[in-house]
Protein backbone atom coordinates (compact mmCIF):
# COMPACT_ATOMS: atom_id res chain seq x y z
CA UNK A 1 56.49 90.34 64.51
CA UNK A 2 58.78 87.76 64.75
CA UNK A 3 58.67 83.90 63.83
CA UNK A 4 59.16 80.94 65.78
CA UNK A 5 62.94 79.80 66.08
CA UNK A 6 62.74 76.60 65.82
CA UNK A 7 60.24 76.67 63.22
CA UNK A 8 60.93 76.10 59.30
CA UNK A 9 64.28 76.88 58.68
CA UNK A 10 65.69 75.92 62.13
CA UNK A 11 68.40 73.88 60.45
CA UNK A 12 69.79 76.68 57.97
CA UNK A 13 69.69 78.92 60.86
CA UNK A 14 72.06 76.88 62.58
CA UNK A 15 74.17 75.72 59.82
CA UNK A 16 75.02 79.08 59.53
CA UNK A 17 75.57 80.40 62.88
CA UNK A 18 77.61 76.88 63.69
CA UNK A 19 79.82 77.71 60.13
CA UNK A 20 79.83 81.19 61.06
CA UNK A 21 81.77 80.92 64.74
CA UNK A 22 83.96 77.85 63.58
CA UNK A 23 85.44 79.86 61.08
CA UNK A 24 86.02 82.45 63.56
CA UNK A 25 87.78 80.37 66.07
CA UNK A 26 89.75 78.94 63.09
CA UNK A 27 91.40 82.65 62.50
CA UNK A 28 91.79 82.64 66.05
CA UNK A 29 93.61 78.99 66.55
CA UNK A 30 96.01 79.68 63.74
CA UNK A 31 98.86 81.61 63.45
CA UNK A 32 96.90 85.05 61.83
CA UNK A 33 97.33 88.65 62.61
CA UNK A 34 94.31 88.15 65.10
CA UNK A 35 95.86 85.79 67.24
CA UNK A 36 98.92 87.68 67.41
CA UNK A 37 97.66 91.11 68.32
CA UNK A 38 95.44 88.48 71.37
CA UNK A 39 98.73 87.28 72.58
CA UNK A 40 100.55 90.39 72.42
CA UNK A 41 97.63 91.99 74.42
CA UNK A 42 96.47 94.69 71.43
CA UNK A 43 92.72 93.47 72.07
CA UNK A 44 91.16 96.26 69.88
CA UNK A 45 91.18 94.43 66.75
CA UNK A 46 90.15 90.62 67.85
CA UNK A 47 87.40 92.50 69.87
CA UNK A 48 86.06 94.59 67.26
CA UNK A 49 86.04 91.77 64.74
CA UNK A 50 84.22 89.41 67.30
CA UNK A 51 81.57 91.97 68.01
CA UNK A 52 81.07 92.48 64.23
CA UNK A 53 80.72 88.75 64.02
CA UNK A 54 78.29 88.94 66.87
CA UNK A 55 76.33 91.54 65.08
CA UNK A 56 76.09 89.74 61.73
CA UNK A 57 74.72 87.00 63.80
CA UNK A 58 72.06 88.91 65.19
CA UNK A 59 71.05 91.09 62.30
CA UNK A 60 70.66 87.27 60.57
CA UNK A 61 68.25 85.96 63.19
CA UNK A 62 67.02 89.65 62.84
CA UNK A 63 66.12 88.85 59.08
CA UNK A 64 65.26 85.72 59.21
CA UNK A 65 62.29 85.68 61.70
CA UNK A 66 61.17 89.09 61.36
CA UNK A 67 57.55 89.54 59.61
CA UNK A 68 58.67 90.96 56.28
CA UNK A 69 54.83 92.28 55.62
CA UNK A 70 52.78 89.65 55.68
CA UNK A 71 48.91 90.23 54.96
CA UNK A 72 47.29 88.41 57.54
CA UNK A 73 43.68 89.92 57.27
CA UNK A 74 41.40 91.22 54.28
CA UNK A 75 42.19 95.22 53.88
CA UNK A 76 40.13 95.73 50.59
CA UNK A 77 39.15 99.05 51.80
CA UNK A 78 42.48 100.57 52.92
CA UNK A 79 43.03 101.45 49.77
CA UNK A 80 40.09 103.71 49.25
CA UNK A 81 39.75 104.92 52.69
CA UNK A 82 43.49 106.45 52.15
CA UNK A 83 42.86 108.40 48.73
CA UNK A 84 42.77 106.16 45.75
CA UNK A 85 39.47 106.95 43.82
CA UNK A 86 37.49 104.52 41.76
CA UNK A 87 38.19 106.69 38.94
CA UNK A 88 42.22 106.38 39.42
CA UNK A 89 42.07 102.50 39.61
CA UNK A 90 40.05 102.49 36.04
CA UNK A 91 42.63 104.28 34.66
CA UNK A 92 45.08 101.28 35.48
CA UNK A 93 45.58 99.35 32.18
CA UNK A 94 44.14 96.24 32.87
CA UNK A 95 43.97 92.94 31.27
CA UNK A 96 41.83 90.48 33.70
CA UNK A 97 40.39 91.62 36.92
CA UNK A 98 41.18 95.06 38.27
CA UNK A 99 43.64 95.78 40.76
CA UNK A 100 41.04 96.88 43.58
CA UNK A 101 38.96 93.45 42.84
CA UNK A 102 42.40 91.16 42.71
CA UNK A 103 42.54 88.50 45.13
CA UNK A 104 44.99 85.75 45.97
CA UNK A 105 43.93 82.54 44.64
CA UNK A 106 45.92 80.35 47.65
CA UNK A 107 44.83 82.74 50.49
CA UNK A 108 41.66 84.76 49.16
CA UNK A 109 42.87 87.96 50.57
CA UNK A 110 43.04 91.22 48.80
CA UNK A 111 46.61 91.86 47.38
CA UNK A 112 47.79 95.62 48.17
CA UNK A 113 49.52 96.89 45.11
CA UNK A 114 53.50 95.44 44.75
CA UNK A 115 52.62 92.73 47.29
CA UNK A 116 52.67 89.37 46.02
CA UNK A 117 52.02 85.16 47.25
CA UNK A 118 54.93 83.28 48.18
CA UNK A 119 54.33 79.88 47.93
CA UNK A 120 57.40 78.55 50.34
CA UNK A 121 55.96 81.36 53.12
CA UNK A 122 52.36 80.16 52.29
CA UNK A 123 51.39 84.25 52.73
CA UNK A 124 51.12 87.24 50.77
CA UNK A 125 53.67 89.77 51.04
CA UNK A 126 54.10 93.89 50.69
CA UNK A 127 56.22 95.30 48.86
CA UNK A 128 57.56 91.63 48.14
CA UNK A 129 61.28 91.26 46.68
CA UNK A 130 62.38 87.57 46.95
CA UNK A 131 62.02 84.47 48.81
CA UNK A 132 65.45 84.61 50.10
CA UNK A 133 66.66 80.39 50.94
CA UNK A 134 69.66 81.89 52.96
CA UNK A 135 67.29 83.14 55.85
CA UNK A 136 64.51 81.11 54.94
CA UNK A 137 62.33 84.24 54.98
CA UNK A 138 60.54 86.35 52.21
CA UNK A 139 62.12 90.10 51.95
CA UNK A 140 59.56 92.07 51.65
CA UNK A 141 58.40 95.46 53.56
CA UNK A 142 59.64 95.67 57.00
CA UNK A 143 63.04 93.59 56.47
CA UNK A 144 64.12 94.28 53.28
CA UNK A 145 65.71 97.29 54.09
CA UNK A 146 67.55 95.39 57.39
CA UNK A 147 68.23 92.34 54.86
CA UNK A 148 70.57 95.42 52.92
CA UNK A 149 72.18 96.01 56.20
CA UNK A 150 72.90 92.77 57.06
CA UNK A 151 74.29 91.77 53.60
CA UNK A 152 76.82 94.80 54.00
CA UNK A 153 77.82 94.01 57.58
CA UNK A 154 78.58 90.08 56.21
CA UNK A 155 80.56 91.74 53.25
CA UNK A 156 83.07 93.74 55.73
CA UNK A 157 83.06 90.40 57.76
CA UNK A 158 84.10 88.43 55.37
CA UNK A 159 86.71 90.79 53.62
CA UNK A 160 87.93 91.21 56.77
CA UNK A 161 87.59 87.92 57.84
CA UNK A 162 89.76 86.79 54.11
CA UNK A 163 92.27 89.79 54.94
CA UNK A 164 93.54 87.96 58.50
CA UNK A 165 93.14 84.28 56.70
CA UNK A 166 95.57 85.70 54.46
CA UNK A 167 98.24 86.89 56.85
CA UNK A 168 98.46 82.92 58.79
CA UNK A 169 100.02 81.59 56.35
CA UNK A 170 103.48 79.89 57.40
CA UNK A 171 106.03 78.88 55.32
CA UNK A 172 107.09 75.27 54.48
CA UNK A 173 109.79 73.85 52.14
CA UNK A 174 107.61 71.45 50.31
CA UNK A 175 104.04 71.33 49.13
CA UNK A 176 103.00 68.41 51.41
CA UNK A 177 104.07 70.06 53.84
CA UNK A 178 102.35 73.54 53.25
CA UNK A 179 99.21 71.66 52.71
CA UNK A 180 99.34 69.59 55.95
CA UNK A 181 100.34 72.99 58.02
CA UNK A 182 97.43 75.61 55.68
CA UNK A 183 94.95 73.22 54.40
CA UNK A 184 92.35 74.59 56.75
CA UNK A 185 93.01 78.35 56.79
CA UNK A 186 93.24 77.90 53.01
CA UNK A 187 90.02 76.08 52.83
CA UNK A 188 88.74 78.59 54.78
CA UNK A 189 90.44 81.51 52.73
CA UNK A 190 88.67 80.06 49.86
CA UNK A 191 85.15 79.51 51.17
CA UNK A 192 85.23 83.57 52.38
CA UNK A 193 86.72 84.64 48.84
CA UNK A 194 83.60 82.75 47.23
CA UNK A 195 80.93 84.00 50.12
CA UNK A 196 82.43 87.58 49.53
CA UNK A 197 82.07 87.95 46.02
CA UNK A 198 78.31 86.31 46.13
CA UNK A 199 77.56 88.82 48.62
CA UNK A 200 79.48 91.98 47.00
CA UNK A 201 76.80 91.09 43.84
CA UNK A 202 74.19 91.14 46.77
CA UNK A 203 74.48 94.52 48.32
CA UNK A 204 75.53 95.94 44.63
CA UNK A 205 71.87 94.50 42.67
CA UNK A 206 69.88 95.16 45.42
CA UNK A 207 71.19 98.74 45.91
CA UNK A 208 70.60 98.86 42.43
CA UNK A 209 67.42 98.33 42.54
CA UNK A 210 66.65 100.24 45.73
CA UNK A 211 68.03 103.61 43.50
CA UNK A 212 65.07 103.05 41.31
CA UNK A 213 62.36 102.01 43.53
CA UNK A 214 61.75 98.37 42.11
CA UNK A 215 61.82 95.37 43.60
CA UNK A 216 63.44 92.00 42.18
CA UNK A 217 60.52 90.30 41.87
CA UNK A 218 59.42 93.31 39.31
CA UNK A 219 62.71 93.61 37.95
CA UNK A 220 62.72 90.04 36.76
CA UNK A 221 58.39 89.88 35.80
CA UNK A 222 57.44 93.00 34.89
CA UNK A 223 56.44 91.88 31.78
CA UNK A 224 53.92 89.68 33.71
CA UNK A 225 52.55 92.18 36.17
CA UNK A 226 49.75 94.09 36.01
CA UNK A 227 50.57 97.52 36.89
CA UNK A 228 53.44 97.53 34.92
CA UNK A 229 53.43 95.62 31.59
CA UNK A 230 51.73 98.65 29.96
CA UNK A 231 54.95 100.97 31.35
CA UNK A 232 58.23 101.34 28.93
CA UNK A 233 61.52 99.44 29.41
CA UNK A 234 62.72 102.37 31.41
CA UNK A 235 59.40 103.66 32.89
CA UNK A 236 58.62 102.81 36.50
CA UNK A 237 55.62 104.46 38.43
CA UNK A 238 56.96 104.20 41.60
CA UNK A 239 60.74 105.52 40.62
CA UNK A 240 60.71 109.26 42.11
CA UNK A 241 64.98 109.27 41.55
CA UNK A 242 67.54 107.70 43.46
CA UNK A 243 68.10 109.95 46.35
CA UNK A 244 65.11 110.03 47.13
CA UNK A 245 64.27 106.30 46.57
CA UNK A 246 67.30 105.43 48.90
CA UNK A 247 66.18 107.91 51.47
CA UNK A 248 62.70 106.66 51.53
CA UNK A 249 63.72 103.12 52.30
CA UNK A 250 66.39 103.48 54.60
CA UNK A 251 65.27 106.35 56.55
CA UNK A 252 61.37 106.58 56.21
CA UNK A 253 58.92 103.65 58.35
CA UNK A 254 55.84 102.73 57.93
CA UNK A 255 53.32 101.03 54.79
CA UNK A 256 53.51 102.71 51.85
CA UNK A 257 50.05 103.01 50.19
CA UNK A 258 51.89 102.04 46.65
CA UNK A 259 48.48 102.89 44.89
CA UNK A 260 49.09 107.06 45.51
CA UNK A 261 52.37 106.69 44.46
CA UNK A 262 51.36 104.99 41.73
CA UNK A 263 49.38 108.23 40.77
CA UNK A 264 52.43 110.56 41.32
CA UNK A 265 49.73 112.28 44.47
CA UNK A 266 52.46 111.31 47.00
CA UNK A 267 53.06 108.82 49.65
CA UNK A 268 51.01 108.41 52.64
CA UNK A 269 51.96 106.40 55.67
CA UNK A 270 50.02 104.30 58.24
């Protein structure tokens, strides 16, 4: 389920975990709200932030090793053996091959329906979104919707995080002198300002997109997919409204046979 540690992507993974608790200690060395509240013994706050910190961490490593669905075996049959009739797939527009006959060129296995190669991860992947360079992972299947989570707990870290960079401020009577005493914290106030507003557009797109049931990868090539180049600008197969889309993939587990969803007969799950 999960990847090797020290395999590719070992240094990301600990450029970010090493940026991640110096910037921390740097809210605690200066003169901020946090380090006040620590002298003055109110320990709720600097504890609470820590432990979010903590859990950002680990919902990170979480993301970044965890198998996000890839097809390690030839499943040509699943599809049949769950429902999906030979008659259904010929009613999927197609241009080349059909969808039940498709195979990956780079690993000659049968590609499930929404699941797609990524050439970095050298695998196919369900349900595949994105080949995210941040956790050097794919988000697909079983960590896109913990990739979600993890982008809003590093949102309230880092607002939170800006919001006690802000209040360590000190005052000095020139500019020199304000840089020499708030260069850091203000290099640091900046850095957070930038990560937060990258990650705000984050959480915001890929909510987005989990309200309608797509995935970026179809978002951005949908005119170049299969299963959905015959569909209108606004049609998608798989959309069944956004309550129910968010509901789905934050509270239901399992594979998703895409293909009876694709026929409006429901969704089954392995």
């Amino acid at each position: 389920m999960f990847k090797n540690v020290f395999g590719s992507g070992f240094l990301v993974r600990t450029a970010h975990v090493i940026l991640t608790w110096v910037i921390t200690l740097i809210l605690f060395l200066h003169d901020t709200e946090l380090r006040k509240q620590e002298e003055t013994g109110q320990l709720v706050q600097p504890v609470l932030f820590v432990l979010l910190v903590l859990v950002s961490v680990l919902l990170y490593f979480a993301v970044s090793l965890m198998d996000p669905g890839f097809i390690l075996s030839d499943d040509s049959d699943m599809q049949f053996t769950l429902g999906v009739t030979e008659e259904q797939q010929d009613m999927i527009p197609q241009t080349t091959k059909s969808l039940r006959q498709r195979r990956c060129g780079h690993c000659l296995l049968q590609q499930p329906m929404r699941s797609k190669h990524c050439q970095t991860c050298q695998h196919c992947v369900r349900r595949y979104d994105h080949h995210c360079p941040w956790i050097e992972n794919c988000v697909g299947e079983r960590n896109h919707r913990w990739f979600v989570l993890y982008l809003v707990i590093q949102l309230i870290v880092l607002l939170w995080g800006l919001h006690i960079a802000l209040t360590g401020f000190s005052y000095r009577p020139t500019w020199e002198l304000w840089l020499r005493s708030n260069g850091m914290l203000l290099a640091v106030a900046v850095l957070m300002a930038v990560l937060s507003l990258i990650v705000l557009l984050l959480v915001g797109s890929h909510l987005y997109l989990v309200s309608l049931n797509t995935t970026t990868w179809e978002f951005m090539s949908r005119h170049r997919i299969s299963y959905l180049k015959h569909c209108g600008a606004d049609e998608n197969p798989f959309d069944r409204g956004p309550f129910h889309n968010l509901w789905v993939f934050f509270c239901v587990w399992g594979t998703v046979v895409w293909e009876q969803v694709y026929f409006r007969e429901g969704t089954d799950h392995v």
